[in-house]
N, C-alpha and C. Protein backbone atom coordinates (compact mmCIF):
# COMPACT_ATOMS: atom_id res chain seq x y z
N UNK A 1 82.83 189.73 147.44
CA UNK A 1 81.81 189.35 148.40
C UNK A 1 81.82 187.85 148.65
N UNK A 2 82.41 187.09 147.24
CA UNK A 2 81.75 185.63 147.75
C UNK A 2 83.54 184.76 148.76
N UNK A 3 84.24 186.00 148.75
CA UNK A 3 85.42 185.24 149.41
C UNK A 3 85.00 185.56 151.19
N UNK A 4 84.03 186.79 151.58
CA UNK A 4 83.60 186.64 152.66
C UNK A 4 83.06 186.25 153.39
N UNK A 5 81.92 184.90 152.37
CA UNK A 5 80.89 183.95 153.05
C UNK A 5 81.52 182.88 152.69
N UNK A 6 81.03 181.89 153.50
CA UNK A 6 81.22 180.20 153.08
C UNK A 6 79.49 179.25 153.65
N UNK A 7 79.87 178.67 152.49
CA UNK A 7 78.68 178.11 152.94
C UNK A 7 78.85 176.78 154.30
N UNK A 8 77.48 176.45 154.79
CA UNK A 8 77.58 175.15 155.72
C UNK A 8 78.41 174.17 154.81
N UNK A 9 78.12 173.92 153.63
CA UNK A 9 78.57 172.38 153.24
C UNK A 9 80.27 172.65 153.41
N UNK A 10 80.50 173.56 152.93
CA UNK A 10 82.10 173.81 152.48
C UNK A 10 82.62 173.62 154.37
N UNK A 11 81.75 174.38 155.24
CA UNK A 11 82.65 174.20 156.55
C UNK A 11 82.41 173.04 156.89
N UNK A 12 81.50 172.41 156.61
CA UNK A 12 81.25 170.67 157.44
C UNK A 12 82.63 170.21 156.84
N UNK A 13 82.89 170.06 155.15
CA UNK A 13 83.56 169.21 154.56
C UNK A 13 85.19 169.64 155.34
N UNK A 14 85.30 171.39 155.63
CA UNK A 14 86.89 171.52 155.68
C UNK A 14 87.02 171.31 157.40
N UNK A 15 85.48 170.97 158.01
CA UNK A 15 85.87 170.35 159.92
C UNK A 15 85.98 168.94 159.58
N UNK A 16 85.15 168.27 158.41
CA UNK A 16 85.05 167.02 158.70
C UNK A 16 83.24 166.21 159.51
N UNK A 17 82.53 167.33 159.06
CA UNK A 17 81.61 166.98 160.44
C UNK A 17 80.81 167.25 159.54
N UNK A 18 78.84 166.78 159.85
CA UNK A 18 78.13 166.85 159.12
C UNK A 18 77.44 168.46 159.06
N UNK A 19 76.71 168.74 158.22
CA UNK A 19 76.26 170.15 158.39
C UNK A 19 75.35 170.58 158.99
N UNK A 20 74.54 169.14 159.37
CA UNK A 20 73.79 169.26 160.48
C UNK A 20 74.47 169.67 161.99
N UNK A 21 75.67 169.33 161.36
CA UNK A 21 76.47 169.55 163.17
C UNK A 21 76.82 171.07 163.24
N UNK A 22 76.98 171.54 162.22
CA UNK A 22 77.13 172.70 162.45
C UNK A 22 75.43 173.78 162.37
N UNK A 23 74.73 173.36 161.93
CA UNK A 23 73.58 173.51 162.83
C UNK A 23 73.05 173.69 163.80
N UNK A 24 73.74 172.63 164.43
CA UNK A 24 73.23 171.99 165.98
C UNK A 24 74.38 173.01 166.85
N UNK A 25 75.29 173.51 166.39
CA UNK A 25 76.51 174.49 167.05
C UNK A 25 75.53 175.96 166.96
N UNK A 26 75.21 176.11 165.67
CA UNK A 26 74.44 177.45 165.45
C UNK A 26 73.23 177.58 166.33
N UNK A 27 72.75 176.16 167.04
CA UNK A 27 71.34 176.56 167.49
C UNK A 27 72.03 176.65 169.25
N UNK A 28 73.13 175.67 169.41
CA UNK A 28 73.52 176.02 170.84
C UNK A 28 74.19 177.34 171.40
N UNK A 29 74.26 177.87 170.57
CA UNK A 29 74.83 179.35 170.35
C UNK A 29 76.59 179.53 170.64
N UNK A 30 77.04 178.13 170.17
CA UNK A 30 78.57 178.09 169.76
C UNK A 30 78.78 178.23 168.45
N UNK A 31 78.56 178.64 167.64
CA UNK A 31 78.34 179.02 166.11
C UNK A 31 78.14 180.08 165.82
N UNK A 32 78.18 180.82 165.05
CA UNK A 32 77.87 182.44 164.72
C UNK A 32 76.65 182.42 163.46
N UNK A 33 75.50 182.91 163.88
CA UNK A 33 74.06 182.98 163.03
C UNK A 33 74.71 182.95 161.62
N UNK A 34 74.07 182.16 160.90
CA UNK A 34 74.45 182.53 159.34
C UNK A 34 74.28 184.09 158.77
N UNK A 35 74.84 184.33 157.82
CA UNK A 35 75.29 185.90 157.53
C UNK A 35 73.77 185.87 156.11
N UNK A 36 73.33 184.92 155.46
CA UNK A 36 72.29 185.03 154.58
C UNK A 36 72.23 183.41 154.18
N UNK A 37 70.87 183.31 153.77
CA UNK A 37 70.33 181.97 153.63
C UNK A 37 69.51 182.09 152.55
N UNK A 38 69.99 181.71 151.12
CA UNK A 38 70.12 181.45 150.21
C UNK A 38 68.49 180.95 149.59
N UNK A 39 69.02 179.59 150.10
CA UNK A 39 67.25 178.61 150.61
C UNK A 39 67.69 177.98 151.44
N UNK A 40 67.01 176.76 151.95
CA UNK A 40 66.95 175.71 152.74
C UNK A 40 68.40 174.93 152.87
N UNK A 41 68.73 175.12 151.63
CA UNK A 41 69.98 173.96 151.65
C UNK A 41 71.24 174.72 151.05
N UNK A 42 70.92 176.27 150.77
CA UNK A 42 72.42 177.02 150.70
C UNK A 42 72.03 178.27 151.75
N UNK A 43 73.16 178.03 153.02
CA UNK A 43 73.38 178.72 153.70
C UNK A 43 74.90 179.33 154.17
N UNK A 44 75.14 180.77 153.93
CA UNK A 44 75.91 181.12 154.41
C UNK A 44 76.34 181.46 155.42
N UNK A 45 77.58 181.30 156.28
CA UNK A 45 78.93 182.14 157.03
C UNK A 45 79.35 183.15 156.73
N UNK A 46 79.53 184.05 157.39
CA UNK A 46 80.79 185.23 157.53
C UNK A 46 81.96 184.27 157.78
N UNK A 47 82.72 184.15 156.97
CA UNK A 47 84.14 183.43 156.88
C UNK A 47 85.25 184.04 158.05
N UNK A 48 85.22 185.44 158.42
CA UNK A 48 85.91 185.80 159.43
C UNK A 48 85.00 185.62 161.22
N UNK A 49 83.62 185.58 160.96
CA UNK A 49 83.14 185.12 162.34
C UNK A 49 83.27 183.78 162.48
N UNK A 50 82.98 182.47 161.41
CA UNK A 50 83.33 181.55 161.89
C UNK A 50 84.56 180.84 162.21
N UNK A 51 85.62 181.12 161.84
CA UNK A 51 86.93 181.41 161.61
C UNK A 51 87.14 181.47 163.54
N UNK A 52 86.99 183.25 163.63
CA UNK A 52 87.04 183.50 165.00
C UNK A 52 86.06 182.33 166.37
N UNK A 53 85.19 181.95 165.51
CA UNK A 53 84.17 180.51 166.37
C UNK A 53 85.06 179.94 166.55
N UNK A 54 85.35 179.04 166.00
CA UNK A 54 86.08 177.93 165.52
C UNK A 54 88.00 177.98 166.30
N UNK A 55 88.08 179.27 166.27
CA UNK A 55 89.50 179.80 167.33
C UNK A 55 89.09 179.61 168.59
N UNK A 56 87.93 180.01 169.01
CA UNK A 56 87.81 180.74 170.53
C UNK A 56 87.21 179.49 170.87
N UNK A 57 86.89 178.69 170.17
CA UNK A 57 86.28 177.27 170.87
C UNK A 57 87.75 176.19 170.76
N UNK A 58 88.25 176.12 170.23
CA UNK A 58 90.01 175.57 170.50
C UNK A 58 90.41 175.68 170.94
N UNK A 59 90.32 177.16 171.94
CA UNK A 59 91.32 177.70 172.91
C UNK A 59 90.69 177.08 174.17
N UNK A 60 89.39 176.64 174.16
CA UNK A 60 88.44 176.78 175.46
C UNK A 60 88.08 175.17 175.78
N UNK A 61 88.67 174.28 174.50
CA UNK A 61 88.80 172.67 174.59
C UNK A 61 89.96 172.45 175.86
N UNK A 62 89.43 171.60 176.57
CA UNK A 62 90.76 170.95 177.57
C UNK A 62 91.02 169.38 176.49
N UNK A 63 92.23 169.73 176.94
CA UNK A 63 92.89 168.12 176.65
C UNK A 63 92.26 167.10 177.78
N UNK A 64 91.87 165.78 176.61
CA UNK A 64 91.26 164.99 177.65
C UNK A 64 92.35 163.78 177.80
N UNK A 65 92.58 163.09 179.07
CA UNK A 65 93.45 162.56 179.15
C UNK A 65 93.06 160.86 179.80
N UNK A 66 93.91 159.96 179.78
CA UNK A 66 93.31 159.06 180.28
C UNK A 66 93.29 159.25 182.03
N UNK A 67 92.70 158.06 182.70
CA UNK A 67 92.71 158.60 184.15
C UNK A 67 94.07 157.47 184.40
N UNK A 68 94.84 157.43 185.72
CA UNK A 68 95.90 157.06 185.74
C UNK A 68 95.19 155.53 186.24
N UNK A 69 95.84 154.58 186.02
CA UNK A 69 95.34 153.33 185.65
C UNK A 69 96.12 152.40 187.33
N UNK A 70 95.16 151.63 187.68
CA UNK A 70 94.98 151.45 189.07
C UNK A 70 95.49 150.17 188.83
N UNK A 71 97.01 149.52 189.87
CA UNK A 71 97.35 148.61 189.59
C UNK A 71 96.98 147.89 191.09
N UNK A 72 96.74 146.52 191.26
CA UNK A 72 96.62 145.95 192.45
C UNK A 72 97.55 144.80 193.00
């Protein structure tokens, strides 16, 4: 069971991002609802829904590019 959840801290640390940010993903509804909440400050993932988040929002990033640079 515990290889099917992950908690917020473990995904902030393996995006790099705070766990508030992944919060703030869960409340914009780019995140997948936590699977059980522990208490306040241990909350779990379904490791295969966020997984699939975390895919389907990569695929749906555009490359940002510079704009072409204006010579006079």
């Amino acid at each position: 069971m515990h290889d099917e959840l992950i908690s917020r801290v473990a995904l902030a640390t393996r995006l790099q991002v705070r766990p508030a940010t992944i919060a703030k993903w869960t409340r914009l509804g780019w995140f997948p609802e936590p699977a059980q909440w522990i208490s306040d400050r241990v909350i779990l993932y379904d490791r295969a829904a966020a997984e699939a988040a975390l895919r389907s929002r990569a695929l749906r990033r555009t490359q940002r590019s510079m704009p072409p640079r204006i010579t006079t």
